[in-house]
Protein backbone atom coordinates (compact mmCIF):
# COMPACT_ATOMS: atom_id res chain seq x y z
CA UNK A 1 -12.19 24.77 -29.11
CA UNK A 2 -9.37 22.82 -26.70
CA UNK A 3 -6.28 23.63 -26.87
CA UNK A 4 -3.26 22.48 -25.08
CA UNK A 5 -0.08 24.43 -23.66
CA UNK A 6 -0.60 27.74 -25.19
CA UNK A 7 -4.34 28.71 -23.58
CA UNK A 8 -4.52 31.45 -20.95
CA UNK A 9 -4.21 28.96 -17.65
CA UNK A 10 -1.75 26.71 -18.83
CA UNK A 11 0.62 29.41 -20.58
CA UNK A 12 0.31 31.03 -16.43
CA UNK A 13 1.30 27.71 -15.24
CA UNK A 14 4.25 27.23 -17.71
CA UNK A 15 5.61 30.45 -16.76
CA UNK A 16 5.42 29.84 -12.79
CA UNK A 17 8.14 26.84 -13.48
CA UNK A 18 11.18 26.84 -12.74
CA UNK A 19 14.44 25.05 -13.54
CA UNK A 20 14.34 21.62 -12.96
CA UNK A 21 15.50 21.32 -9.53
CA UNK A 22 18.49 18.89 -9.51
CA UNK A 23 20.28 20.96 -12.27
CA UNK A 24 21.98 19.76 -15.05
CA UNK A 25 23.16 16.35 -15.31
CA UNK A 26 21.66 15.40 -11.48
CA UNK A 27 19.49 12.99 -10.58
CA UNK A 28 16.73 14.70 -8.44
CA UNK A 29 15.63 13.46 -5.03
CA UNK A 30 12.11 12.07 -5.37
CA UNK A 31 10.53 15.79 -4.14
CA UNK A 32 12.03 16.86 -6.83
CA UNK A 33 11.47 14.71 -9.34
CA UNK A 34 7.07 14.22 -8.48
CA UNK A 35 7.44 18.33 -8.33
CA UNK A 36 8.58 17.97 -12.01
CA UNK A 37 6.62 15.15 -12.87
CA UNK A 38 3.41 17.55 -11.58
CA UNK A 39 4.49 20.29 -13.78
CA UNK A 40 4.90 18.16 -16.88
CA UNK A 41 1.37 16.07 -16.34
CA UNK A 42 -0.33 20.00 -16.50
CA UNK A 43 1.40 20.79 -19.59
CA UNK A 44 -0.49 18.00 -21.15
CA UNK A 45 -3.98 19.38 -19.55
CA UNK A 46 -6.74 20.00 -22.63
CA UNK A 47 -8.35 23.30 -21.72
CA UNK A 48 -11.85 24.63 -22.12
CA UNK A 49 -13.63 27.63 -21.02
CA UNK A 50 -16.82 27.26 -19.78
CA UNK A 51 -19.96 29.25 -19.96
CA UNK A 52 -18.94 31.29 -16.55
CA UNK A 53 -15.47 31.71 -18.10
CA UNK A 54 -13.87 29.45 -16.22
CA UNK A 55 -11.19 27.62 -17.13
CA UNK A 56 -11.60 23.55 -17.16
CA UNK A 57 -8.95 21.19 -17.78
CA UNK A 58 -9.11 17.18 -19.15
CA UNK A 59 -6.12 14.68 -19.92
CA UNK A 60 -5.58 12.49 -22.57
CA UNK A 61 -4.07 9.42 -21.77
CA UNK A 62 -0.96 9.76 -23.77
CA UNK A 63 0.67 12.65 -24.68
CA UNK A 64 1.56 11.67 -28.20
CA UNK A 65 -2.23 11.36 -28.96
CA UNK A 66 -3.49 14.96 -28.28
CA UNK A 67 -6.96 14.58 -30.88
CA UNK A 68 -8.16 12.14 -28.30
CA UNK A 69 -11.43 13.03 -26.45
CA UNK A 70 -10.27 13.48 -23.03
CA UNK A 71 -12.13 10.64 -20.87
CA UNK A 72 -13.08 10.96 -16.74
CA UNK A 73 -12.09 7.42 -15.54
CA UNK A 74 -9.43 6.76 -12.61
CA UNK A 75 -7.10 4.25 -14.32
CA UNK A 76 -6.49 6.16 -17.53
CA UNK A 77 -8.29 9.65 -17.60
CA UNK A 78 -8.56 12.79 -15.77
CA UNK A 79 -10.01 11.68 -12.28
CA UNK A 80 -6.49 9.92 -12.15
CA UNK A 81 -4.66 12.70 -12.79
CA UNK A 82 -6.91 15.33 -10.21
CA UNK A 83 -5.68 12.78 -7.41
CA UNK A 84 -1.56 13.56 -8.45
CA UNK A 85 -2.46 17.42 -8.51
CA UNK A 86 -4.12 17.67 -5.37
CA UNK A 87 -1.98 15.81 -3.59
CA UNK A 88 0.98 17.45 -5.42
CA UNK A 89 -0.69 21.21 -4.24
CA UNK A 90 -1.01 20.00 -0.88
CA UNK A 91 2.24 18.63 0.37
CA UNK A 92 3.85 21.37 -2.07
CA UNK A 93 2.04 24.00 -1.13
CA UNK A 94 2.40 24.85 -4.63
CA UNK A 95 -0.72 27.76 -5.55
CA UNK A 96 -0.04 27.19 -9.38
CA UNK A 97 -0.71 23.41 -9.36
CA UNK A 98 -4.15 24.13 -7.07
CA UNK A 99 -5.27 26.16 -10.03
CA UNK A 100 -4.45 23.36 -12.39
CA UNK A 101 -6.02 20.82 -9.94
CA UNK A 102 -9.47 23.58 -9.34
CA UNK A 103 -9.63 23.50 -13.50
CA UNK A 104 -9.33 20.07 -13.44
CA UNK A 105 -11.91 19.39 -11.35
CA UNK A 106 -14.06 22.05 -13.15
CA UNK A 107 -13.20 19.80 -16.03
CA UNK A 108 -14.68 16.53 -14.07
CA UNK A 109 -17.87 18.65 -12.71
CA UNK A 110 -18.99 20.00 -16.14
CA UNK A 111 -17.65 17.13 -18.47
CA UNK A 112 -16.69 18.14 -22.70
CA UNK A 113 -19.93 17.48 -24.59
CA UNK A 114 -19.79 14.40 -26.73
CA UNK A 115 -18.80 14.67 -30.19
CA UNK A 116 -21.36 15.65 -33.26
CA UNK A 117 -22.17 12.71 -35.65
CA UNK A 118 -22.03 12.82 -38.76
CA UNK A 119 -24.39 14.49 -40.94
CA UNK A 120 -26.64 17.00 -40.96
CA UNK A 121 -30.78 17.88 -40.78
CA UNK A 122 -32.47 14.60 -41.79
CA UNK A 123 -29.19 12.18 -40.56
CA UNK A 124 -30.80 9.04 -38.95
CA UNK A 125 -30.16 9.49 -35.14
CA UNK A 126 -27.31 8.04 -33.82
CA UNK A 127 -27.69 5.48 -31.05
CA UNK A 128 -28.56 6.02 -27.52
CA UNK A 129 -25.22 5.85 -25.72
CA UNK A 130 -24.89 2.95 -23.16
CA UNK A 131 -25.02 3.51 -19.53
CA UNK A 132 -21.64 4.64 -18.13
CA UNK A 133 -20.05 2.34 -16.06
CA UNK A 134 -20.55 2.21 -12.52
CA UNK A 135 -16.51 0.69 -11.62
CA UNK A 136 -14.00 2.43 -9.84
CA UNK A 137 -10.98 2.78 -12.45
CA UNK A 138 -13.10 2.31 -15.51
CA UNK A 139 -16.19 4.57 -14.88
CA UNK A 140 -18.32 6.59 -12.54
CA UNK A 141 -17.18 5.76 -8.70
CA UNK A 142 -13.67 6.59 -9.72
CA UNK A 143 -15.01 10.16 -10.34
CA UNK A 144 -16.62 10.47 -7.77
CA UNK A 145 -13.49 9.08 -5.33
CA UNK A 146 -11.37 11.91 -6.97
CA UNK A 147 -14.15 14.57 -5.96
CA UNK A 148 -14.03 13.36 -2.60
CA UNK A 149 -10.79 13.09 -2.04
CA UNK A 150 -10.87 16.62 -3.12
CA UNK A 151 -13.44 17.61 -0.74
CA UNK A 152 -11.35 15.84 2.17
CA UNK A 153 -8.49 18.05 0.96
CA UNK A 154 -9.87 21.22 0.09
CA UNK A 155 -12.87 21.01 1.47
CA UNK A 156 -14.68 21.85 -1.84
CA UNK A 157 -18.51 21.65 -1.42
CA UNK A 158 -18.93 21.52 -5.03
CA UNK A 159 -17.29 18.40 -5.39
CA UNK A 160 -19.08 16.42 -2.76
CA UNK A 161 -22.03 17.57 -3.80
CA UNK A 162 -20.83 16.36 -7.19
CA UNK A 163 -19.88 12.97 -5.51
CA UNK A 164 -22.39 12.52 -3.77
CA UNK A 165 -24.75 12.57 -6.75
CA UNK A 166 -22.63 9.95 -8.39
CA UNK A 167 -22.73 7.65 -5.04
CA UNK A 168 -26.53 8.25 -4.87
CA UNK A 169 -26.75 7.20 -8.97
CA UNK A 170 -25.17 4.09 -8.15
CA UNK A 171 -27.62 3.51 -5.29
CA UNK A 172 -30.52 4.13 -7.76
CA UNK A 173 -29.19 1.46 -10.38
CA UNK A 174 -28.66 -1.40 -7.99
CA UNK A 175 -30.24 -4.30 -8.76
CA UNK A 176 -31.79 -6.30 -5.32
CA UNK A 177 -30.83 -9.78 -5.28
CA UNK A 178 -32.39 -11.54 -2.14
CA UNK A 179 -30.90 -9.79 0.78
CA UNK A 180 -27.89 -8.38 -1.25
CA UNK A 181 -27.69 -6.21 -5.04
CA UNK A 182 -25.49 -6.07 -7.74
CA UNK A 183 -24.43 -3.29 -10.38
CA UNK A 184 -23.88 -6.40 -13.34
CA UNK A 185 -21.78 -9.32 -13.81
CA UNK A 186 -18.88 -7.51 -13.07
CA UNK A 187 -16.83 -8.76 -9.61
CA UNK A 188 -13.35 -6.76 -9.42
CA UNK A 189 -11.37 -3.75 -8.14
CA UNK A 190 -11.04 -2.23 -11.72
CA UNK A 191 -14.08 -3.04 -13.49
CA UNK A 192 -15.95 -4.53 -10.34
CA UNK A 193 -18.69 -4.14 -7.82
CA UNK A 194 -15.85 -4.69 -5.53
CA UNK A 195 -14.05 -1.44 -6.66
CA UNK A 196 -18.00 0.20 -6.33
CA UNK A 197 -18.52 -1.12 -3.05
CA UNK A 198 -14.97 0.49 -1.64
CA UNK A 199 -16.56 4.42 -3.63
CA UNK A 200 -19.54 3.49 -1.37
CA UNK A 201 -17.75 3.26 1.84
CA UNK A 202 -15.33 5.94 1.16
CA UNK A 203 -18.66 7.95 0.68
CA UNK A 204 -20.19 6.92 3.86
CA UNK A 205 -17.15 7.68 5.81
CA UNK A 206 -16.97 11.13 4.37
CA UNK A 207 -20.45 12.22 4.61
CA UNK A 208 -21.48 10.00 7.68
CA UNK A 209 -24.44 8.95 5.37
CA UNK A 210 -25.37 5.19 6.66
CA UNK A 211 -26.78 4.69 3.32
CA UNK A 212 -23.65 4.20 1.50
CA UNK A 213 -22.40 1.90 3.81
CA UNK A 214 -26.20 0.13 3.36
CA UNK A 215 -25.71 -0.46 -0.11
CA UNK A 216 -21.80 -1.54 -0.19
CA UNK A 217 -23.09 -4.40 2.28
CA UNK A 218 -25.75 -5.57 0.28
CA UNK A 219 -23.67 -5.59 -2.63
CA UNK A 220 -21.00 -7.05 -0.98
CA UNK A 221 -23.10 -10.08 -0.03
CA UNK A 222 -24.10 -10.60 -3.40
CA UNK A 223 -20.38 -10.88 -4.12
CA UNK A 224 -19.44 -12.84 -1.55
CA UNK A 225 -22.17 -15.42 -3.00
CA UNK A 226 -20.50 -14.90 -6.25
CA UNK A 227 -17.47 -16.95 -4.86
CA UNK A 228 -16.44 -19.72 -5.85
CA UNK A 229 -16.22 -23.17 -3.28
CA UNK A 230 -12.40 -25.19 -3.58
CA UNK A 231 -13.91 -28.38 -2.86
CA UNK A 232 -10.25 -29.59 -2.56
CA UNK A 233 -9.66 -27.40 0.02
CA UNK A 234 -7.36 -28.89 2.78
CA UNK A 235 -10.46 -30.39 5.80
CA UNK A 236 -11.28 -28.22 9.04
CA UNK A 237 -9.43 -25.12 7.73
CA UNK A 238 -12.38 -23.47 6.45
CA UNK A 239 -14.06 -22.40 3.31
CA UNK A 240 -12.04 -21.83 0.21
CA UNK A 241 -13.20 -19.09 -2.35
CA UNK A 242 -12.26 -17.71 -5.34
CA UNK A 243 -13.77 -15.00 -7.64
CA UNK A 244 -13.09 -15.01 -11.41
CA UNK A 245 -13.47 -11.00 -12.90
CA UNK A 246 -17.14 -11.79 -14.50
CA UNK A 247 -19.59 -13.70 -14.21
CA UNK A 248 -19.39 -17.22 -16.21
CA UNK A 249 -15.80 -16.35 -17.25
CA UNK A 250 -13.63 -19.63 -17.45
CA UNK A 251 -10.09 -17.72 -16.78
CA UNK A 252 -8.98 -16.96 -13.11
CA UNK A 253 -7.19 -14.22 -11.99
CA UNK A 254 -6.04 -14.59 -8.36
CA UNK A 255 -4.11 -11.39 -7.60
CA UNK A 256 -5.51 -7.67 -7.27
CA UNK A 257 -6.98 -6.10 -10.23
CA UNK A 258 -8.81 -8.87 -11.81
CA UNK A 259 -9.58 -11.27 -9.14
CA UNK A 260 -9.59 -12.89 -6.02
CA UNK A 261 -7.35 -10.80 -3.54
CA UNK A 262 -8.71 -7.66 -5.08
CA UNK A 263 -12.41 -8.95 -4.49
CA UNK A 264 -11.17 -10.47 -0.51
CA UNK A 265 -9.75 -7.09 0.50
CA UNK A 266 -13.50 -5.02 -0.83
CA UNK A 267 -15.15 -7.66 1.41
CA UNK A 268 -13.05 -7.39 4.35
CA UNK A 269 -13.52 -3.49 4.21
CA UNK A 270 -17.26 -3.97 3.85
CA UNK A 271 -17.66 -6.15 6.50
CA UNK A 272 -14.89 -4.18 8.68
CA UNK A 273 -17.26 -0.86 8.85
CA UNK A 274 -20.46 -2.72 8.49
CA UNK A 275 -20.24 -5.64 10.79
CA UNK A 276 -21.73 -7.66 8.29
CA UNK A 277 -20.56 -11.35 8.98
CA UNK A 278 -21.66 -13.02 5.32
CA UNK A 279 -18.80 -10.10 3.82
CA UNK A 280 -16.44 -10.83 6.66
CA UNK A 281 -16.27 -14.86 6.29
CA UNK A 282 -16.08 -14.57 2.90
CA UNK A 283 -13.04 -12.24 2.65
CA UNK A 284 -11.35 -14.53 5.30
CA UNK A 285 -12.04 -17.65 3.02
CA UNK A 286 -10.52 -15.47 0.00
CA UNK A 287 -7.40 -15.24 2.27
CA UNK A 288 -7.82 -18.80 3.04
CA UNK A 289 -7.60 -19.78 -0.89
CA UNK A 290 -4.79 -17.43 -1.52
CA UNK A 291 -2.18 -19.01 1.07
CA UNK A 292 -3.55 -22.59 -0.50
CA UNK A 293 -2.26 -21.51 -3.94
CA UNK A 294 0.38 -19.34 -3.33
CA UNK A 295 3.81 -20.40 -4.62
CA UNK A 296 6.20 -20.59 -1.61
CA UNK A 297 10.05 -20.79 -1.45
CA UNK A 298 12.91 -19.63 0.82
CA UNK A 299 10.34 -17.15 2.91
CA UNK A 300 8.87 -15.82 -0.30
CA UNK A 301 4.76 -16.16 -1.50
CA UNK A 302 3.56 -15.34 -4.80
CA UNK A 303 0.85 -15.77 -7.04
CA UNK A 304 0.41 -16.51 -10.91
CA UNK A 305 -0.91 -14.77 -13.41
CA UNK A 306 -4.13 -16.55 -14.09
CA UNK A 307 -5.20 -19.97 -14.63
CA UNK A 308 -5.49 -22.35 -16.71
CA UNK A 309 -2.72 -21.13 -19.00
CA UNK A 310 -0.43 -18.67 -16.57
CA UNK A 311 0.46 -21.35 -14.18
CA UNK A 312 4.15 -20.33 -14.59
CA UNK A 313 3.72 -16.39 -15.07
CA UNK A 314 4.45 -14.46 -12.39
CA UNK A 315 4.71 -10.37 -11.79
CA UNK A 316 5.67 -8.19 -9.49
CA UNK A 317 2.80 -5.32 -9.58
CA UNK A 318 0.06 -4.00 -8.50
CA UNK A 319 -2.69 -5.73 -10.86
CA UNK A 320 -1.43 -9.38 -11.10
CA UNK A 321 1.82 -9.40 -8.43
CA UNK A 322 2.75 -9.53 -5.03
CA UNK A 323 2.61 -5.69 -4.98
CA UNK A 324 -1.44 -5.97 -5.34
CA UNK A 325 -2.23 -9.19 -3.55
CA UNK A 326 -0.42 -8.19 -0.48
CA UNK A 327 -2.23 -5.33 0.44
CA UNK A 328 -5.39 -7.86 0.92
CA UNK A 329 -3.23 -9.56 3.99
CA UNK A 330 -2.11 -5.70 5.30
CA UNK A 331 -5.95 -4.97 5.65
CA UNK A 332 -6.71 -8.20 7.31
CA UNK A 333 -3.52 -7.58 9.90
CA UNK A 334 -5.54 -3.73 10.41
CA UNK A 335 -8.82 -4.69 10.61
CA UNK A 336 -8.90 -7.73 12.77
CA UNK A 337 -5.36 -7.03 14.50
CA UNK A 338 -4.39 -10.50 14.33
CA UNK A 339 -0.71 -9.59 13.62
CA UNK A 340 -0.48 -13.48 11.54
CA UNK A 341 -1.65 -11.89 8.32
CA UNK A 342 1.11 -9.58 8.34
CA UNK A 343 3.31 -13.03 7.73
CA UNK A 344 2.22 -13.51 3.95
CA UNK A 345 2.47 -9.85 3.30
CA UNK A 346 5.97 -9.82 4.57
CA UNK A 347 6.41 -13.48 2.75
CA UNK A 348 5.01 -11.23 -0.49
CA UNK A 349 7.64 -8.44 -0.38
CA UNK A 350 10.28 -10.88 -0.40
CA UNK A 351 9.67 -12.66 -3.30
CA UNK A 352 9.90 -9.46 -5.07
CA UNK A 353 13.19 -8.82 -3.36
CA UNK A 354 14.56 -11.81 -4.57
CA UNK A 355 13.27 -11.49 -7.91
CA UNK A 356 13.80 -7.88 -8.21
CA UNK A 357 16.86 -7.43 -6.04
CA UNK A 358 17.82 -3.93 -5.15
CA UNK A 359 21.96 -4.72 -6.50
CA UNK A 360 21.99 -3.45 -10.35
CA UNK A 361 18.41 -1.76 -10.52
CA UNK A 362 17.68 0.75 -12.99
CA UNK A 363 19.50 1.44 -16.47
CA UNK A 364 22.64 -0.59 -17.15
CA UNK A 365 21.77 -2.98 -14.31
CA UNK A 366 20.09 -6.41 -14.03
CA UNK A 367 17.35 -5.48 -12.52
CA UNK A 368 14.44 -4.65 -14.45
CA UNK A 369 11.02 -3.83 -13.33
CA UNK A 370 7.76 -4.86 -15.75
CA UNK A 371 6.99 -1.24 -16.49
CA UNK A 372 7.88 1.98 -14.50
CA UNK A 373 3.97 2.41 -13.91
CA UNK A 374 1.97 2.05 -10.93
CA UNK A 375 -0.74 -0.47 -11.99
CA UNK A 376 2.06 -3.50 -13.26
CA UNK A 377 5.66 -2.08 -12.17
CA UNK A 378 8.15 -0.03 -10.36
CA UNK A 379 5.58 2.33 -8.86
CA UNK A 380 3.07 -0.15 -7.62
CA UNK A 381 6.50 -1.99 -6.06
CA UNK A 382 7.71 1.44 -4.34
CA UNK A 383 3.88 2.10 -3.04
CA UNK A 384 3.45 -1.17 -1.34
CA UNK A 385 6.99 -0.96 0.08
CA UNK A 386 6.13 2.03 1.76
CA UNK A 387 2.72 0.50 2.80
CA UNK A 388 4.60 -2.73 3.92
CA UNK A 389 7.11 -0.31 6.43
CA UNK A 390 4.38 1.48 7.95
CA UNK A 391 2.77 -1.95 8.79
CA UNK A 392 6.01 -3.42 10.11
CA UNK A 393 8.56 -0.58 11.28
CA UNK A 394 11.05 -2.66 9.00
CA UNK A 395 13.29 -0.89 7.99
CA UNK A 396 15.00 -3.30 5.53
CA UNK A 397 11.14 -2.50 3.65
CA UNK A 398 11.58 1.43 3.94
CA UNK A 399 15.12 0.91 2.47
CA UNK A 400 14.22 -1.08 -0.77
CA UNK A 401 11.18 1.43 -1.20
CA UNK A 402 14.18 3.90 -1.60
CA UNK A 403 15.81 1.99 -4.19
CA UNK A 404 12.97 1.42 -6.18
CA UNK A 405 12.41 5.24 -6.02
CA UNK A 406 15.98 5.88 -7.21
CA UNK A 407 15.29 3.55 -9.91
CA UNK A 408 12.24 5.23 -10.82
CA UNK A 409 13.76 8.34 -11.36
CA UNK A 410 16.24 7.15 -13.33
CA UNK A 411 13.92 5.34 -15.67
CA UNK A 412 12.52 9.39 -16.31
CA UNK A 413 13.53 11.31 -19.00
CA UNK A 414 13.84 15.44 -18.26
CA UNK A 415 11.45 17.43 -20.40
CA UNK A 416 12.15 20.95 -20.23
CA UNK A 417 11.14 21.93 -16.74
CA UNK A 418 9.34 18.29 -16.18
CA UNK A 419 9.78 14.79 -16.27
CA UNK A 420 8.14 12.37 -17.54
CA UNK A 421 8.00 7.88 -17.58
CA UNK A 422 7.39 5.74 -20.82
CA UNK A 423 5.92 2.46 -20.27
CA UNK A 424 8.20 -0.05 -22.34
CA UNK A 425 10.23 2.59 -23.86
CA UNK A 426 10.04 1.50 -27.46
CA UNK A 427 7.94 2.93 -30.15
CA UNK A 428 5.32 1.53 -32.22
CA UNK A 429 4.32 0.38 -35.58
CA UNK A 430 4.94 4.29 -36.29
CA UNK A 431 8.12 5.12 -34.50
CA UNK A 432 6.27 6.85 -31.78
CA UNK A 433 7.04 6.19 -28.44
CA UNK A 434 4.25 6.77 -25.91
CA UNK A 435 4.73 9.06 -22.76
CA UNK A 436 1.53 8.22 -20.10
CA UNK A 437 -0.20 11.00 -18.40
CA UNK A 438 -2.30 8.95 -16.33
CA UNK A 439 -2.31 7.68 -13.14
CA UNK A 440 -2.18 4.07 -13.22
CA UNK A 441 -0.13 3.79 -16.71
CA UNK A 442 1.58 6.85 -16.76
CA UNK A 443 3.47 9.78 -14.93
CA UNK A 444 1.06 10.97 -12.72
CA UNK A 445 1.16 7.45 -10.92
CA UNK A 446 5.21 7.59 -10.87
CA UNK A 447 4.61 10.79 -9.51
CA UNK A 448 2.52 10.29 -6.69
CA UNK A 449 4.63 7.28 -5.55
CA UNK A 450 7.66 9.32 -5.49
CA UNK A 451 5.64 11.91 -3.76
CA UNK A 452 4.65 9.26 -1.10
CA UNK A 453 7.93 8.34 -1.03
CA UNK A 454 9.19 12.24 0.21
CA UNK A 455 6.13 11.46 3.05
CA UNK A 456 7.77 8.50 4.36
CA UNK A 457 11.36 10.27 4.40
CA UNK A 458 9.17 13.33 6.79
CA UNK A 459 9.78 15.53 4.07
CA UNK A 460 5.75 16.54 3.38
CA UNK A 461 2.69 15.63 4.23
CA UNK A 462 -0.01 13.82 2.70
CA UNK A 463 -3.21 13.22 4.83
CA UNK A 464 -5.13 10.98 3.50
CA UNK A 465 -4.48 7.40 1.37
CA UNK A 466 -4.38 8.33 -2.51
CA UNK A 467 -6.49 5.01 -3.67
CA UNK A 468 -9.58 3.61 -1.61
CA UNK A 469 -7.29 0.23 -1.97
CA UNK A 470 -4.82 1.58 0.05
């Protein structure tokens, strides 16, 4: 049966802590507080012993909802939370949290059986269930980034080999479409062939397989045919395109997560380590259609929320703000070192300066961030901050990535010997208040920013990006 904090491996790990390190009543420096935030994401861990005896660990989402089944995916499950331990073990050099991150990805290599149904000898069969999902946060390529990563960090031949039999799965379900393929209607980062097609590059670079990189171009040409043509684009500028998340959906999202940059910047990477020009153009006319539409003031450029209907929304995060949609322009600055595209980025990080300014943030200031988390708040702000700085040697960028830190940590609540984030700190219907485990909703995500964050001030290490979207 799982069980949570009290089974052999976890009751080692709780033991190993130690006080919390800024003592009582201080705020911790961000080493501190991801070291904490590590600790408190393993006390969450679900354990299982396998049929070798080995210990395997999975993560609920929330830690108020413990009966969940534990589920694999990047954005919400437990291939999320293996990329905060092993980065957590390596730039802490911390042997308890490797053993939590080995069980975890024990946990990811030999997943919990599905649950019985109901009723006995003679019980009509229950369905077949549906094929899992070939994204990158919602199914099987962000498993398989986490085991790589893993690899690239421990160099854990298990877990390639366990990645690579995802990557060469996805291969296998491909659909051929002319001179391209596609996985389904899907387009985007989250749910997406373009979040596929950066698991399939990511795999080529770490096994030097040309395959991989094969099949990310052809399905990145069948995505870059998916676009949609502004024909009220501004004359001898260029194509303008747009991607909405799914095929024959009416609503666009132009930002990261859902839509157009986040589709632009898997097309620019495709045709970056491919050469392939249909990919190339296409992410370039993406970029194109972006700085049309952008809302522009004072030095600032941002993006709505979606349209029709979210004209006037705007956000500062990583799925539908600035914080997303300016990592597309970073890449473009990289990969075809034409320093322009850096402009919009830097135009991006202002307008969350100005509309998140750095006087008054955290509690009992003005300042107030969507949600602490890395997918729509503080932490996707602080990660991109840090990405910005690196780009630009600013260090007006470095600086606000600091402050954003310092307001992340004091958005944390202590927990015994870890710390942990709520989303919108208020309960529910029931008077519960959630606490995320996760990566991209919850504390592992705050964690791992605040653990870039001790990178940037040369306090650790961390060798490799966290995210194939960074």
């Amino acid at each position: 049966m799982a069980v949570r904090s009290t089974a052999p491996l976890l009751a080692l790990l709780l033991l190993a802590g130690s006080a919390p390190a800024g003592g009582p009543g201080r705020e911790p420096d961000a080493l501190s507080a991801a070291r904490e935030a590590a600790r408190w994401v393993v006390r969450q861990g679900i354990e299982r012993t396998l049929p070798d005896g080995a210990a395997a660990l999975s993560f609920p989402e929330y830690a108020e909802s413990p009966g969940e089944v534990p589920a694999a995916p990047l954005y919400a499950g437990s291939a999320g939370v293996l990329l905060f331990l092993e980065n957590a073990a390596a730039a802490l050099d911390d042997p308890d949290l490797r053993k939590a991150a080995d069980a975890t990805a024990r946990g990811l290599l030999h997943p919990p059986p599905a649950a019985p149904t109901a009723g006995g000898e003679g019980a009509a069969a229950a369905p077949a269930p549906a094929p899992a999902s070939a994204a990158l946060y919602t199914g099987e390529a962000g498993t398989a980034w986490a085991l790589l990563l893993r690899h690239r960090l421990r160099g854990d031949a298990a877990a390639l080999a366990g990645a690579r039999r995802i990557a060469d799965g996805l291969i296998a379900r491909m659909v051929p479409e002319g001179d391209g393929a596609s996985f389904d209607g899907s387009n985007d980062i989250i749910a997406g062939a373009a979040g596929t097609i950066l698991l399939l590059l990511e795999a080529a670079e770490t096994t030097g397989d040309d395959r991989y990189a094969a099949a990310a171009a052809r399905a990145g040409r069948t995505l870059a045919r998916r676009g949609i043509e502004d024909r009220a684009g501004p004359p001898g500028k260029g194509r303008l395109l747009r991607w909405t998340a799914a095929e024959g959906q009416a609503t666009h999202y132009p930002n990261f997560s859902h839509g157009t940059a986040g589709v632009a910047y898997a097309l620019a990477r495709t045709g970056a380590a491919t050469g392939d020009g249909t990919c190339r153009e296409a992410a370039l006319a993406g970029a194109r259609w972006l700085l049309a539409h952008g809302k522009s003031k004072d030095g600032t450029l941002a993006w709505c929320h979606s349209l029709p209907g979210g004209a006037n929304s705007f956000q500062e995060g990583w799925c539908h703000g600035p914080a997303g949609t300016g990592r597309l322009f970073l890449l473009l600055s990289a990969v075809t070192g034409e320093k322009r595209w850096l402009a919009p980025a830097r135009a991006a990080g202002a307008w969350i300066r100005a509309e998140r300014p750095e006087k008054g943030m955290g509690e009992g200031g003005s300042t107030r961030f969507y949600s602490p988390s890395l997918c729509c708040g503080a932490a996707g702000v602080l990660d991109f901050f840090l990405d910005l700085h690196r780009a630009t040697g600013d260090p007006r960028d470095l600086a606000y990535a600091r402050a954003v830190g310092r307001c992340l940590i004091r958005l944390s609540k202590a927990d015994g010997d870890g710390r942990k984030w709520t989303n919108y700190d208020r309960p529910d219907g029931k008077g519960i208040t959630y606490h995320g485990v996760s990566l991209m909703l919850g504390t592992s995500g705050e964690g791992m920013a605040l653990l870039r964050l001790a990178a940037a001030e040369g306090r650790v290490t961390l060798p490799f990006p966290f995210l194939p979207d960074r």
